[in-house]
Structure formats: C-alpha cells, structure tokens
Protein backbone atom coordinates (compact mmCIF):
# COMPACT_ATOMS: atom_id res chain seq x y z
CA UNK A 1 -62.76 58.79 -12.54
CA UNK A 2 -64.30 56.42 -14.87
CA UNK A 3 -66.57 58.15 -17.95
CA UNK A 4 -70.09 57.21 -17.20
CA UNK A 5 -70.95 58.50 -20.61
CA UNK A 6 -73.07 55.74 -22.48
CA UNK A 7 -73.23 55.67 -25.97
CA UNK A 8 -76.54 55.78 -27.24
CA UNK A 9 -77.65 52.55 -29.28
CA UNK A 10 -77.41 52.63 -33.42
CA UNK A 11 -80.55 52.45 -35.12
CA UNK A 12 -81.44 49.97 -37.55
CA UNK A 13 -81.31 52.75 -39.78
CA UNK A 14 -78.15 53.89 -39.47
CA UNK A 15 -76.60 49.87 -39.51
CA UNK A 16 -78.27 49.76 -43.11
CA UNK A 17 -77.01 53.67 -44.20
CA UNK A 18 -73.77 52.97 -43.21
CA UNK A 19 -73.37 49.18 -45.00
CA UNK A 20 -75.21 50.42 -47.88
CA UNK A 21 -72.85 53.55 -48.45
CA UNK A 22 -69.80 51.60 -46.96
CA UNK A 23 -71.25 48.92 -50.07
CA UNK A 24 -71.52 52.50 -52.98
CA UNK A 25 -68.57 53.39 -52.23
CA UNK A 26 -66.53 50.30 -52.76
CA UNK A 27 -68.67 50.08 -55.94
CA UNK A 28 -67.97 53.37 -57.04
CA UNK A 29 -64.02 53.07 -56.85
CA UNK A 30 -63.91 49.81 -58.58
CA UNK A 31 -66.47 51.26 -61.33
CA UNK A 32 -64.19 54.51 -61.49
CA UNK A 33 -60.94 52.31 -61.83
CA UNK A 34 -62.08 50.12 -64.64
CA UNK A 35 -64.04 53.17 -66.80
CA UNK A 36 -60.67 55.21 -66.00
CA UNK A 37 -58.93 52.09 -68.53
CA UNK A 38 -61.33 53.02 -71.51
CA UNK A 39 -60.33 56.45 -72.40
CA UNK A 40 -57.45 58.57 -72.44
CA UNK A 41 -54.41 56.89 -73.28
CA UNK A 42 -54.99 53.92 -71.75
CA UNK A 43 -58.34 53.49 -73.66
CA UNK A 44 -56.11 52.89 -76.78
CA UNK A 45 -55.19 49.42 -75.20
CA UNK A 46 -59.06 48.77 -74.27
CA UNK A 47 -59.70 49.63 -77.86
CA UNK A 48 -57.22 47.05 -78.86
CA UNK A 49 -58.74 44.11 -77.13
CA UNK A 50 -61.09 41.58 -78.85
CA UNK A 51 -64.48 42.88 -78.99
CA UNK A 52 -65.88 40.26 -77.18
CA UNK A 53 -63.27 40.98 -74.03
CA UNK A 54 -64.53 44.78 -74.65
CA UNK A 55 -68.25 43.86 -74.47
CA UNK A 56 -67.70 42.00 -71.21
CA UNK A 57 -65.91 44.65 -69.79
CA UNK A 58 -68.61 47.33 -70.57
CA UNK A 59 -70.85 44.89 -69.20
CA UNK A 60 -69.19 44.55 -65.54
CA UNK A 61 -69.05 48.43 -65.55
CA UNK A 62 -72.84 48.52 -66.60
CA UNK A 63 -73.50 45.76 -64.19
CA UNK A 64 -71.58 48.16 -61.54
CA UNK A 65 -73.35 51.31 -62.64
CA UNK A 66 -76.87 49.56 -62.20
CA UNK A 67 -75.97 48.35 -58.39
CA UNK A 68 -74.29 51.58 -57.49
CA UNK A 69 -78.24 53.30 -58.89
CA UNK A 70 -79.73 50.86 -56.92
CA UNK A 71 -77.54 51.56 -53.43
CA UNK A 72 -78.28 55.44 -54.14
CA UNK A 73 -82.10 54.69 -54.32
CA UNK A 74 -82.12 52.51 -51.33
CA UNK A 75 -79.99 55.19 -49.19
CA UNK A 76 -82.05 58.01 -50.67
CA UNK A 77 -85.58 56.05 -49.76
CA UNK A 78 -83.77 55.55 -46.24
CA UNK A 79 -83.53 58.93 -46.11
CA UNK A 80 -86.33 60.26 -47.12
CA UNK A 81 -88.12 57.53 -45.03
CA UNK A 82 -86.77 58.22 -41.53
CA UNK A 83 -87.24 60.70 -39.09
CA UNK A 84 -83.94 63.07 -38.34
CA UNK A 85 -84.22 62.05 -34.78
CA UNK A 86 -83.65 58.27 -36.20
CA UNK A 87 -81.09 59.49 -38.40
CA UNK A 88 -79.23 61.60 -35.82
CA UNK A 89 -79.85 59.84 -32.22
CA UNK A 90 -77.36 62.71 -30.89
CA UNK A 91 -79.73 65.53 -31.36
C-alpha cells in the first residue's frame, strides 16, 4: 500500500534559515581553519610571513568574522520575527 502521507510545504522561512545557516556554517569552518594557522605552533610560520601577506590575511578572517555577524543577525531577526507555527509547520 502506497504512503499517502504528504509532506507539508517549506516555508519561505525555513528556505532562508536553512541557506543562511547552511551559508554560517561554511563561513565559520573556513574562518576557524585559517585563525587555527595564526597561533600555536603554526602561528610561528604566520608570524614569519611579510607583513603585508599577514595584514591581508587578518583581513579575509575579519572580512569572514563580519559576514558570519551578519548571517547570525539575519537568522536571529528570522527568528525572532516568525511565528513557531512558521518555524515548525509539524506542530
């Protein structure tokens, strides 16, 4: 017998949670990767690059850091924003 069960359809809300955290998380990896070369014993080879190679480097991660805040803000206002039932179609 065939499952008549029909999945209910995703919000718009969800669609833009789920890219936007699907989007932080890829940030947040790549940010945590690069940061995890500048200290520790591998931050002895950062410290030996040119300054100028450092200072772009810092400024990618800062560049990261400042879209991974704004992903956070936009999920958060998302959040906040939408009613559970939107949120949670299931319930």
């Amino acid at each position: 017998m065939a499952n008549d069960t029909v999945n209910p359809p995703t919000s718009p809300a969800i669609l833009i949670l789920e890219d936007t955290s699907a989007r932080a998380c890829v940030l947040a990896a790549k940010l945590n990767a690069l940061l995890a070369y500048t200290y520790g014993e591998s931050g002895g080879a950062f410290r030996n690059m040119n300054d100028h190679l450092q200072d772009e480097y810092m400024w990618s991660c800062a560049d990261m850091a400042s879209e991974l805040k704004a992903l956070v803000a936009k999920i958060d206002t998302h959040v906040s924003a939408a009613p559970l039932q939107q949120l949670n179609p299931q319930s």
